[in-house]
C-alpha atoms as a PDB file:
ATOM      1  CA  UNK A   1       4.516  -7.783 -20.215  1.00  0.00           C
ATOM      2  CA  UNK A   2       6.652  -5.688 -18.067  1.00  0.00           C
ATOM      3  CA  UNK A   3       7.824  -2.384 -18.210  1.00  0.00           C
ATOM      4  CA  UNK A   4      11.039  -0.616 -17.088  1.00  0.00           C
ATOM      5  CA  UNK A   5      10.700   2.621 -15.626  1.00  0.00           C
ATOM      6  CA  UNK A   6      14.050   4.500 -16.662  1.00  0.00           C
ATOM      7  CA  UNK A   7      15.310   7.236 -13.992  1.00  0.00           C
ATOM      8  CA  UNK A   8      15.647  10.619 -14.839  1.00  0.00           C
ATOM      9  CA  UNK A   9      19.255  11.562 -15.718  1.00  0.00           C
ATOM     10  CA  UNK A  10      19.235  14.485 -13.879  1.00  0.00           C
ATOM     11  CA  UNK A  11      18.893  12.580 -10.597  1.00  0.00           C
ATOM     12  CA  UNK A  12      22.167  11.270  -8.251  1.00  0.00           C
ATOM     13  CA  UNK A  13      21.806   8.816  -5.316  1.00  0.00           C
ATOM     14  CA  UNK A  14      23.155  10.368  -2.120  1.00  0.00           C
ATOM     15  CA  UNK A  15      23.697   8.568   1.626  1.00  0.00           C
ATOM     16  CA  UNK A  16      23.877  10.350   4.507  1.00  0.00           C
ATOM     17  CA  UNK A  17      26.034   8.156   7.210  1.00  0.00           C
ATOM     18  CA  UNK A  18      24.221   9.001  10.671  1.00  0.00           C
ATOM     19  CA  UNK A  19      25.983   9.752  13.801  1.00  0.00           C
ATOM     20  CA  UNK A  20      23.150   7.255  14.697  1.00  0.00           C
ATOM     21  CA  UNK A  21      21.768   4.639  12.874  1.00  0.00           C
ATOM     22  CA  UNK A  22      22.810   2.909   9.537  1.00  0.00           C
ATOM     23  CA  UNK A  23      22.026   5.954   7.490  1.00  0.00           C
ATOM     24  CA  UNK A  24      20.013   7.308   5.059  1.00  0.00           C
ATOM     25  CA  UNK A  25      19.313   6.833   1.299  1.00  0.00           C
ATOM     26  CA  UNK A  26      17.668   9.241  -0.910  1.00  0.00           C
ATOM     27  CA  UNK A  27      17.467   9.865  -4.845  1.00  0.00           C
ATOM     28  CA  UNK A  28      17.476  13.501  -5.777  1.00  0.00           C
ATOM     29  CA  UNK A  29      18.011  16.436  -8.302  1.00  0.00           C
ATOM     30  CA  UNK A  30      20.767  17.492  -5.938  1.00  0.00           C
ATOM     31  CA  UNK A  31      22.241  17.390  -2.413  1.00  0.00           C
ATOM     32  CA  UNK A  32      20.009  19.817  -1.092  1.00  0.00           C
ATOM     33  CA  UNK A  33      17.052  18.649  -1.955  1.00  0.00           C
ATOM     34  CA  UNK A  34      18.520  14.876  -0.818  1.00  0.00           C
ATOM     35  CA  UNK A  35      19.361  16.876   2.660  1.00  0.00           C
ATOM     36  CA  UNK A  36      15.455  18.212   2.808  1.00  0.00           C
ATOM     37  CA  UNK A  37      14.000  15.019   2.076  1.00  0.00           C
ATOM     38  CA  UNK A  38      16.406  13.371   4.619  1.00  0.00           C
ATOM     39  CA  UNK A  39      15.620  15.727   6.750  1.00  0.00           C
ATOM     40  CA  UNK A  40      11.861  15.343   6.803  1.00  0.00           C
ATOM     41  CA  UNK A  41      12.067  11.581   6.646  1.00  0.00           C
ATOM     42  CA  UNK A  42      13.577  11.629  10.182  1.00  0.00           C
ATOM     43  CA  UNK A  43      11.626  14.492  11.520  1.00  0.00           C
ATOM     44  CA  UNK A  44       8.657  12.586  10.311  1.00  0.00           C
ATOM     45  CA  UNK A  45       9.877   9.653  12.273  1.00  0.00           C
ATOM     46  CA  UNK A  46      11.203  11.007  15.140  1.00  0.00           C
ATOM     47  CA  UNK A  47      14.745  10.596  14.529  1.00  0.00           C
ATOM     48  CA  UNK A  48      17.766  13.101  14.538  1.00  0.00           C
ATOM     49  CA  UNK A  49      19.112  13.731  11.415  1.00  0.00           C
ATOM     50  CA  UNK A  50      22.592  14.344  12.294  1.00  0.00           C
ATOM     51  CA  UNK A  51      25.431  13.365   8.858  1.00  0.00           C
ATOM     52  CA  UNK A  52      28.952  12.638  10.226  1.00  0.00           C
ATOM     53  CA  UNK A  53      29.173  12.305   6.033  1.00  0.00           C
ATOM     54  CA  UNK A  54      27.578  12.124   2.301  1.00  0.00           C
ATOM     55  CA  UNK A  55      28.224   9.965  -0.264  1.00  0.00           C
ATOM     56  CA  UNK A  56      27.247  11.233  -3.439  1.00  0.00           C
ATOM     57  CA  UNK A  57      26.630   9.212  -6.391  1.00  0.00           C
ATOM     58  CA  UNK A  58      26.289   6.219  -4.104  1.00  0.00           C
ATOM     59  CA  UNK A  59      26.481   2.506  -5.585  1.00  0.00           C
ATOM     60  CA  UNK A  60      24.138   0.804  -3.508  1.00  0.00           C
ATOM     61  CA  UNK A  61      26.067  -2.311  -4.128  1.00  0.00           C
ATOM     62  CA  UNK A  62      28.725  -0.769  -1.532  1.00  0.00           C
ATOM     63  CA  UNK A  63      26.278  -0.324   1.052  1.00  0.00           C
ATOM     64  CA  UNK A  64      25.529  -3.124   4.085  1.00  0.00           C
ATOM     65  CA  UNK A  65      24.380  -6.407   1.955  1.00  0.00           C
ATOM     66  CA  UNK A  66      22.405  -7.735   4.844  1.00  0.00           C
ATOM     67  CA  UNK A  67      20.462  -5.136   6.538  1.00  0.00           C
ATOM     68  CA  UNK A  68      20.126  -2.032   3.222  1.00  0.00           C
ATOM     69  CA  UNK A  69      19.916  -4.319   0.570  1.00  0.00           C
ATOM     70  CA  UNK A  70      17.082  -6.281   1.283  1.00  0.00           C
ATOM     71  CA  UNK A  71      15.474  -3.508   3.409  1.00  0.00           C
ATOM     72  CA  UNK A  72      15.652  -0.536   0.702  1.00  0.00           C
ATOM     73  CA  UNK A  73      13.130   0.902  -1.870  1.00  0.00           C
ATOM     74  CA  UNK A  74      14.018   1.216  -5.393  1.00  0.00           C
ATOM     75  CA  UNK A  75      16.915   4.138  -5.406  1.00  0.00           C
ATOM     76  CA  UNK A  76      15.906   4.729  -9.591  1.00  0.00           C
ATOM     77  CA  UNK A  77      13.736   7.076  -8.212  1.00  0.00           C
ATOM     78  CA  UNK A  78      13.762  10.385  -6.234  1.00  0.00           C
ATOM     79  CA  UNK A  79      12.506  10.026  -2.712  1.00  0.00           C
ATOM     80  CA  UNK A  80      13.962   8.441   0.687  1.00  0.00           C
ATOM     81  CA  UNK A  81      14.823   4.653  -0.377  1.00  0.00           C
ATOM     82  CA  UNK A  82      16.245   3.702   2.834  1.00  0.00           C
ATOM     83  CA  UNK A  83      14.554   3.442   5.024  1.00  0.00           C
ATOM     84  CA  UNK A  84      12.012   2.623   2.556  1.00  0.00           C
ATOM     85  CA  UNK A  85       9.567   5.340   2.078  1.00  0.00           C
ATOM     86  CA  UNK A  86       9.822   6.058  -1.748  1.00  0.00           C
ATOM     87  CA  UNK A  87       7.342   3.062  -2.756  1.00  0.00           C
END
């Protein structure tokens, strides 16, 4: 039997388009807290975080079909889904 795990309403999907880079995804209460998480993600892998622009309320549909797509964790849930770090 499966079971669907249903996102908390209160959360938005956000991407950050990089100066460098594809960009970043993240699932959050709000842009800040998409910005921190962002934020760390890169510190964390030594990368600049550096937006040119945000996307809020981002269909991930829009976003590269060939490199995000298959590349990304599930965005339902907060946390940095692209790269993949939320799983």
């Amino acid at each position: 039997m499966n079971m669907v795990l249903l996102k908390d309403p209160s959360l938005r999907r956000f991407w950050f388009v990089l100066a460098r880079g594809l960009g970043i995804g993240v699932t959050a209460g709000s842009r800040l807290e998409a910005e921190t998480l962002a934020r760390n993600a890169c510190s964390q892998s030594g990368w600049s975080f550096e937006p040119i622009e945000v996307l809020e309320d981002v269909d991930v549909r829009d976003l590269d079909q060939n490199h995000v797509i298959p590349n990304m964790g599930p965005p339902n849930f907060k946390g940095v889904w692209f790269p993949r770090l939320n799983t």
